[in-house]
Protein backbone atom coordinates (compact mmCIF):
# COMPACT_ATOMS: atom_id res chain seq x y z
CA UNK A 1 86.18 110.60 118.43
CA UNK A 2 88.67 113.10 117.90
CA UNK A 3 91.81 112.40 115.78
CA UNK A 4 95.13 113.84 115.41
CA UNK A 5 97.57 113.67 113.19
CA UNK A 6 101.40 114.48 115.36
CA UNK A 7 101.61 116.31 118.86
CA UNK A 8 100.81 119.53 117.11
CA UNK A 9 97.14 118.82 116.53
CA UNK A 10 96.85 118.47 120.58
CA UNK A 11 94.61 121.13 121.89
CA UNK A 12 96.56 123.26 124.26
CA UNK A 13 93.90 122.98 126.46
CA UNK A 14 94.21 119.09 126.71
CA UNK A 15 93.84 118.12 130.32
CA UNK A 16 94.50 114.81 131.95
CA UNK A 17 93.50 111.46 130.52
CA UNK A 18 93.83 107.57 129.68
CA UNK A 19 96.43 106.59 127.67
CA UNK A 20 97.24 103.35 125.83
CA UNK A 21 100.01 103.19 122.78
CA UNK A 22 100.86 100.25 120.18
CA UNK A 23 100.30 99.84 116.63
CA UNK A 24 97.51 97.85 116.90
CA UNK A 25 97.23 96.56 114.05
CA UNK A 26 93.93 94.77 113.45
CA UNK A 27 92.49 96.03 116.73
CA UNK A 28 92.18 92.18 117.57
CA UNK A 29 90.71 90.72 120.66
CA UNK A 30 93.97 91.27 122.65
CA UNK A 31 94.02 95.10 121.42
CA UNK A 32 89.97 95.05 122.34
CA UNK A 33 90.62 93.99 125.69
CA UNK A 34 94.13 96.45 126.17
CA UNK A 35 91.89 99.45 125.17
CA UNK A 36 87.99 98.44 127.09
CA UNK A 37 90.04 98.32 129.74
CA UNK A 38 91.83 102.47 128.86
CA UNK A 39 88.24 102.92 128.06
CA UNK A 40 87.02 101.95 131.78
CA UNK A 41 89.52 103.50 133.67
CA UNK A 42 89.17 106.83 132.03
CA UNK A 43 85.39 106.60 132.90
CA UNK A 44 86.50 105.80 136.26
CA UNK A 45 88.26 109.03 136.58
CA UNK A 46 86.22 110.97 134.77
CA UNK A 47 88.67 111.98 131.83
CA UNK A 48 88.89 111.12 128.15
CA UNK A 49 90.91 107.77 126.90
CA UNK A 50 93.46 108.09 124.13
CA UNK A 51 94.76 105.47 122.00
CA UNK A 52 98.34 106.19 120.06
CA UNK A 53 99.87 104.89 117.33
CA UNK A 54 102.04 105.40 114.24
CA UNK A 55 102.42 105.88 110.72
CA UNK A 56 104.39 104.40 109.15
CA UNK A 57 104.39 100.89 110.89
CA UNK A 58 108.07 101.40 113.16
CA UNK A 59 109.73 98.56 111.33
CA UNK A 60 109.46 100.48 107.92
CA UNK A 61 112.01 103.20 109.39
CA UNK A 62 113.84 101.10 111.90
CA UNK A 63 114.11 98.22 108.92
CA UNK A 64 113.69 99.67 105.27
CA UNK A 65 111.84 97.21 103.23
CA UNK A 66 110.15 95.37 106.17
CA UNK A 67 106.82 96.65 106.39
CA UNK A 68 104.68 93.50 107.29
CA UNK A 69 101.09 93.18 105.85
CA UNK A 70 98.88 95.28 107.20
CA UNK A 71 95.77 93.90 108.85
CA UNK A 72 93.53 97.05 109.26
CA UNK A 73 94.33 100.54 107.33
CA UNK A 74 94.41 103.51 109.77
CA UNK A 75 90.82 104.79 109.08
CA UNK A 76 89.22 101.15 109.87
CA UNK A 77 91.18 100.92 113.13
CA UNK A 78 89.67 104.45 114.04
CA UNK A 79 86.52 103.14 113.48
CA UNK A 80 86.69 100.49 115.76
CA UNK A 81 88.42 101.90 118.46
CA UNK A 82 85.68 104.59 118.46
CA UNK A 83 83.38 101.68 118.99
CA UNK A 84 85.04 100.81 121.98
CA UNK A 85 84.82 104.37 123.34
CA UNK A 86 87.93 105.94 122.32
CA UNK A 87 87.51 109.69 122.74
CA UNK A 88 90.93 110.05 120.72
CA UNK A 89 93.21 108.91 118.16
CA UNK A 90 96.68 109.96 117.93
CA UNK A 91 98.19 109.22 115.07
CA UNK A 92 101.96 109.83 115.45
CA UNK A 93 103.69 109.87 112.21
CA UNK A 94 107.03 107.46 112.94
CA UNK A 95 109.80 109.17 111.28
CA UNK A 96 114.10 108.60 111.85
CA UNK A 97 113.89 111.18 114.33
CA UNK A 98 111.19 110.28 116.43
CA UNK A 99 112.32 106.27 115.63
CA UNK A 100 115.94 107.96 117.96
CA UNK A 101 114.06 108.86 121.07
CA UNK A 102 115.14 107.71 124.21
CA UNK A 103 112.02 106.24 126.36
CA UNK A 104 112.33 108.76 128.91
CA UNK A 105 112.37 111.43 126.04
CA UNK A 106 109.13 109.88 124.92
CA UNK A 107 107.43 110.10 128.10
CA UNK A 108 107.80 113.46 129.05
CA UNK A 109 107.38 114.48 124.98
CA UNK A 110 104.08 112.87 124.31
CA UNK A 111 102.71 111.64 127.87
CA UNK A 112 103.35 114.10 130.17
CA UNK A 113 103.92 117.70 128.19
CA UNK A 114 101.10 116.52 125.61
CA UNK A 115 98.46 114.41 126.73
CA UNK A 116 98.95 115.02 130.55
CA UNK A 117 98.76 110.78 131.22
CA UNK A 118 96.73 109.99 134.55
CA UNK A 119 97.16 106.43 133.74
CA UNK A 120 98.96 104.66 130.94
CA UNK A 121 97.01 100.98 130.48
CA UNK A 122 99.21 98.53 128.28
CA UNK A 123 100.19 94.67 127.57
CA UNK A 124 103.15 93.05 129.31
CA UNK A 125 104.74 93.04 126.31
CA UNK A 126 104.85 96.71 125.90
CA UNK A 127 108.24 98.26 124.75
CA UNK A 128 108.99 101.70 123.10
CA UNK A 129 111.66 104.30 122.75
CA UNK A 130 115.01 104.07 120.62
CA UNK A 131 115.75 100.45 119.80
CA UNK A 132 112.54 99.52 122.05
CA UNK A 133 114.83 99.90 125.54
CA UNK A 134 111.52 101.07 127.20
CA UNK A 135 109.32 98.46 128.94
CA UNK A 136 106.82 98.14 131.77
CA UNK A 137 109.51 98.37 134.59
CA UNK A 138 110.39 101.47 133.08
CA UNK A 139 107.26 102.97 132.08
CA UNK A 140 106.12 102.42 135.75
CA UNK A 141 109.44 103.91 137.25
CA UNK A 142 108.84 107.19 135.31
CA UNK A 143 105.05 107.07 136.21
CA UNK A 144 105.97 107.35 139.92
CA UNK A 145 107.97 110.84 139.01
CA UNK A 146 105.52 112.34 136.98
CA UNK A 147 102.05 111.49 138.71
CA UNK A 148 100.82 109.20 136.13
CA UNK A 149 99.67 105.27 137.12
CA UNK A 150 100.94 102.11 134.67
CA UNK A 151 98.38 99.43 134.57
CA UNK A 152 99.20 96.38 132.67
CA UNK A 153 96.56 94.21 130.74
CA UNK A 154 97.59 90.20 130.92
CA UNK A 155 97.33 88.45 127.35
CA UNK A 156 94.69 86.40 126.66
CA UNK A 157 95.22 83.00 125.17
CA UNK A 158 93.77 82.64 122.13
CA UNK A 159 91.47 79.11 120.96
CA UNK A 160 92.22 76.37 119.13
CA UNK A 161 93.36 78.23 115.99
CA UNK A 162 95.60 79.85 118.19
CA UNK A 163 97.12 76.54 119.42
CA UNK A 164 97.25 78.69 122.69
CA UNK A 165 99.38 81.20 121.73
CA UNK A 166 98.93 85.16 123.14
CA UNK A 167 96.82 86.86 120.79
CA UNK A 168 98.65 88.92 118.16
CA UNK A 169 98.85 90.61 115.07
CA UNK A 170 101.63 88.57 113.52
CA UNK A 171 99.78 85.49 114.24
CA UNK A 172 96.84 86.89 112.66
CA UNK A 173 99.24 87.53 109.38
CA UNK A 174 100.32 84.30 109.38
CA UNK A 175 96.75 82.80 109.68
CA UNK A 176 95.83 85.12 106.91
CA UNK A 177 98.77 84.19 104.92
CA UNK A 178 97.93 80.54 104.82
CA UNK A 179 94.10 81.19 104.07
CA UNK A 180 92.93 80.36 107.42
CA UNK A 181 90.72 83.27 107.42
CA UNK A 182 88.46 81.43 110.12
CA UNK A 183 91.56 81.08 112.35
CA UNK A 184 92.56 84.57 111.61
CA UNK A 185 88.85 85.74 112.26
CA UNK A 186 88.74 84.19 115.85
CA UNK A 187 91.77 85.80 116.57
CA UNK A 188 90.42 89.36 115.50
CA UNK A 189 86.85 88.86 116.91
CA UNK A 190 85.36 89.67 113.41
CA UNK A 191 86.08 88.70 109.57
CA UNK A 192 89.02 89.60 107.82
CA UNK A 193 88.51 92.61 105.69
CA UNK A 194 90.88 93.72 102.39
CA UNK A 195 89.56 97.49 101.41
CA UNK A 196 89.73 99.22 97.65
CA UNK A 197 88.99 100.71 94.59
CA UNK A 198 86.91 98.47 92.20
CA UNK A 199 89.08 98.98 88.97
CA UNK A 200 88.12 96.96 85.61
CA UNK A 201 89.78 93.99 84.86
CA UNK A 202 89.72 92.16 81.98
CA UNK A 203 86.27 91.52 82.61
CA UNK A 204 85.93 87.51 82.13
CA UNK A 205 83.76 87.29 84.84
CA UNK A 206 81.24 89.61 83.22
CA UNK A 207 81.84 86.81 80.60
CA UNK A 208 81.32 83.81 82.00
CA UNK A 209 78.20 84.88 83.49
CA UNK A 210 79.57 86.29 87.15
CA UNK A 211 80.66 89.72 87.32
CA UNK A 212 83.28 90.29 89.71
CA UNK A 213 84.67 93.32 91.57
CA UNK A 214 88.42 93.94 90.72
CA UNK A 215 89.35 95.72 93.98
CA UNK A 216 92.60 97.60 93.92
CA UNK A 217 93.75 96.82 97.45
CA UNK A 218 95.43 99.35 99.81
CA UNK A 219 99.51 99.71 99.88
CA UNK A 220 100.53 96.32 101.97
CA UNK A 221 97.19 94.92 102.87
CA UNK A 222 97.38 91.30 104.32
CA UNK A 223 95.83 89.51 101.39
CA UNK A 224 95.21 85.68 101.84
CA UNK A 225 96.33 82.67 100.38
CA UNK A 226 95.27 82.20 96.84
CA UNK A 227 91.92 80.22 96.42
CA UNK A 228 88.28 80.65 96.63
CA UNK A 229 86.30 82.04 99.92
CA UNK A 230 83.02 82.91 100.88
CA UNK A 231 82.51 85.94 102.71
CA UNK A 232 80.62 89.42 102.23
CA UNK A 233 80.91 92.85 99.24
CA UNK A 234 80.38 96.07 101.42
CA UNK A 235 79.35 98.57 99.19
CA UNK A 236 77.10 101.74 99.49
CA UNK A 237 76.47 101.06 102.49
CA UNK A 238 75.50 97.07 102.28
CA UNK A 239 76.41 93.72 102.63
CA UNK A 240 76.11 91.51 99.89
CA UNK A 241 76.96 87.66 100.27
CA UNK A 242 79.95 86.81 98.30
CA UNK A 243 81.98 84.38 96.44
CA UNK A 244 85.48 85.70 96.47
CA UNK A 245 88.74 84.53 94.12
CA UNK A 246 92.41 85.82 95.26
CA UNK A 247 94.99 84.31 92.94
CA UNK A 248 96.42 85.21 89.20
CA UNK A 249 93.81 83.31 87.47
CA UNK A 250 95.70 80.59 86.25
CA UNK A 251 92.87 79.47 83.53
CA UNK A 252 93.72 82.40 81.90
CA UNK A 253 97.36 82.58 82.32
CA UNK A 254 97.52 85.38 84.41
CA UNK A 255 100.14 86.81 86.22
CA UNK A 256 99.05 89.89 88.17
CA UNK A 257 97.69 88.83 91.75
CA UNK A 258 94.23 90.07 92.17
CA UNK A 259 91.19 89.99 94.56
CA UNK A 260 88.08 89.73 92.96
CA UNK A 261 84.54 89.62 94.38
CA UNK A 262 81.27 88.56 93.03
CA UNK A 263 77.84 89.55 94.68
CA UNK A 264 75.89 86.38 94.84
CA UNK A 265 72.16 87.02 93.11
CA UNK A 266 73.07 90.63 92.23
CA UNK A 267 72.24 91.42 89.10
CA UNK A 268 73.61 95.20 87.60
CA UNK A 269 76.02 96.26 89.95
CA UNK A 270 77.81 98.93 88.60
CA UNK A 271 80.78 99.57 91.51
CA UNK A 272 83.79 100.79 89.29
CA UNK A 273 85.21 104.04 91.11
CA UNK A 274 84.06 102.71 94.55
CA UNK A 275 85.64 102.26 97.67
CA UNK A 276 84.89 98.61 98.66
CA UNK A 277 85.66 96.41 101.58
CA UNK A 278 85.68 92.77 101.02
CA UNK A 279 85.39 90.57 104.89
CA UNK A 280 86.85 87.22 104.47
CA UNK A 281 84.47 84.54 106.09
CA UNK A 282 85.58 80.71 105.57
CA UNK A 283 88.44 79.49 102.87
CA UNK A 284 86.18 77.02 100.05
CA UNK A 285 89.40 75.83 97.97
CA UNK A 286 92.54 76.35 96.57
CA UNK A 287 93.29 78.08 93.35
CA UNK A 288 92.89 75.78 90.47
CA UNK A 289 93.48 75.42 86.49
CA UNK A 290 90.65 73.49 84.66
CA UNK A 291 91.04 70.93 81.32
CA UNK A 292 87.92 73.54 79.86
CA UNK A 293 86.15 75.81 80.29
CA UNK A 294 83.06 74.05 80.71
CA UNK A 295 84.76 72.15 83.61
CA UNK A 296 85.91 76.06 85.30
CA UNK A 297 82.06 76.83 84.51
CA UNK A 298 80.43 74.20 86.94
CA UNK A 299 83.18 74.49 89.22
CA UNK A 300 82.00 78.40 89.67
CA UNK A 301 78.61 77.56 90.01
CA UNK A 302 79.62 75.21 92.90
CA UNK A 303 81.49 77.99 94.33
CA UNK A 304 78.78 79.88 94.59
CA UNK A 305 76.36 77.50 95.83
CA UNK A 306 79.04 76.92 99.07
CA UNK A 307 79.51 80.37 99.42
CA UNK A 308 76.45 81.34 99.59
CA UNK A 309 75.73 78.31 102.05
CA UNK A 310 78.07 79.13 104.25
CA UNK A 311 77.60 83.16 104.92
CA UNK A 312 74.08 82.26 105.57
CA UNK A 313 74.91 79.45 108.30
CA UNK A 314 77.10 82.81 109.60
C-alpha cells in the first residue's frame, strides 16, 4: 500500500480511482464495511482505492485542547486498511488553513485535481469542509459536475454492547473508558490495543515475583479504566498471554497512571527499549489497595490464573 503524507506526495501521474475520507479512527466494523465496500468498487472499475484522513485529529485545530483519545495510532490504521485492500493512504496533515476550506474548495483540491475521484464511497453521516457545511447532498451535487459517482454506505447497528447504537469511534472511547474492553472489542471487530515503549519502572513487579512491562503509551491513546485485564504482550513478533494492570498502583501509593503488562509463564524477558503493543481482551477487576502484602500476593496469583483462563477460552 502506498502512503502519502499531504497532496504533494501524489504522483503526477495518478489516474482515476476509489475514494473514501474520515478519520477513522479505530478502523472499526463500521469503517471495515465503509472501506470493503471503496475496496470493491475500485476492483469493479479496475482502478486503485484510496482511503484519506488527517493528522492531527480536526477537533485539535478546530477546538484547541480537545483531542479525544485515540483508538488506533496512524501506522496501525495503515496496517489494517492495507488488509482490507487499500492500495493508498493519504494522510492529510489538518492544519488552520486547510481546517478554512470551503467543501467545494475541497473537492476540486484533493478529489478532482489530485486523486482524479471515479467514485467517492462514504457513511450517511459524512460531513467535511469549513465548519463541516459539506454533506452527502452536497458531495453528490458536485459529483454530477465533475464526473465522479457518491455512493453511500448505511450504518450498521452494532450488538448488545452497542445497545443498538450506529457503530462509532466515540462509542468505542466510551466503552474503553469504562473498561468494557469486550464491548469496545465487538464494536472494533478485534481487541483493543494500547502501543509503546517498555520503559523501567520502579520495578516491584520484578519484586514480587511478576515482571511487568512498563509501556510508555503513545501521545492520547485511549487507555481503559483502571483495573486488572487479561489480554495478550506483542513483542518481537509474538503473542504472549497476559495479565495486564492500568491504574497508579495504589498499594504503593502511586500517583503516575501506568499500563503495565506481565507475560504469563515467561521467564527472562528482557523488552526495555521495545516497541510493544498490548490488545485488551476481557476486564478481571477493578483496581484495588490490599491490608498486606501477602493479601496483594495471592490476589496476583489469582489474576493470573483468570487471565490466563480466559485468553485461552479466546
Amino acid at each position: 500500500m502506498q502512503r502519502w503524507r499531504g497532496l504533494e506526495d501524489i504522483p503526477e501521474d495518478w489516474g482515476r480511482s476509489v475514494v473514501t475520507i474520515g478519520s477513522y479512527d479505530g478502523v472499526h466494523r463500521g469503517h471495515q464495511l465503509i472501506i470493503r465496500h471503496a475496496v470493491d468498487r475500485a476492483r469493479e472499475l479496475g482502478v486503485p482505492a484510496v482511503v484519506v484522513t488527517f493528522d492531527p485529529h480536526p477537533s485539535e485545530v478546530v477546538r484547541p485542547g480537545s483531542h479525544p483519545p485515540l483508538l488506533a495510532p496512524h501506522h496501525r490504521r495503515a496496517e489494517l486498511m492495507a488488509e482490507l485492500g487499500v492500495d493508498a493512504l493519504l494522510i492529510l496533515p489538518f492544519t488552520t488553513e486547510f481546517s478554512k476550506l470551503s467543501p467545494a474548495d475541497f473537492v476540486v483540491k484533493v478529489l478532482v485535481d489530485k486523486l482524479h475521484a471515479k467514485a467517492v464511497v462514504e457513511g450517511p453521516n459524512f460531513r467535511f469542509g469549513h465548519k463541516a457545511a459539506g454533506n452527502v447532498e452536497f458531495l453528490t451535487e458536485q459529483g454530477k459536475v465533475y464526473d465522479f459517482d457518491v455512493e453511500v454506505v448505511d450504518l450498521v447497528l452494532c450488538g448488545e454492547a452497542g445497545g443498538g447504537q450506529p457503530f462509532s469511534s466515540t462509542l468505542t472511547r466510551r466503552l474503553v473508558a469504562e473498561g468494557d474492553v469486550a464491548g469496545a472489542g465487538e464494536i472494533l471487530g478485534r481487541p483493543h490495543r494500547v502501543e509503546g515503549i517498555v520503559v523501567r519502572g520502579a520495578q516491584r513487579g520484578r519484586e514480587l515475583g511478576f515482571p511487568t512491562a512498563n509501556v510508555e503509551t503513545l501521545p492520547h491513546t485511549a487507555i481503559p479504566a483502571d483495573g486488572v485485564y487479561a489480554g495478550w504482550l506483542h513483542a518481537n513478533g509474538e503473542a504472549m498471554p497476559a495479565a495486564i494492570s492500568v491504574g497508579t498502583n495504589p498499594q504503593f501509593d502511586g500517583t503516575e497512571r501506568t499500563v503495565e503488562a506481565y507475560a504469563i509463564d515467561r521467564v527472562g524477558l528482557d523488552l526495555y527499549g521495545l516497541h510493544v503493543a498490548v490488545d485488551f481482551l476481557a476486564f478481571v477487576r477493578g483496581q484495588a489497595k490490599f491490608e498486606s502484602l501477602d493479601g496483594l500476593l495471592e490476589q496476583m496469583a489469582e489474576d493470573v490464573k483468570r487471565c490466563k483462563e480466559l485468553v485461552a477460552a479466546r
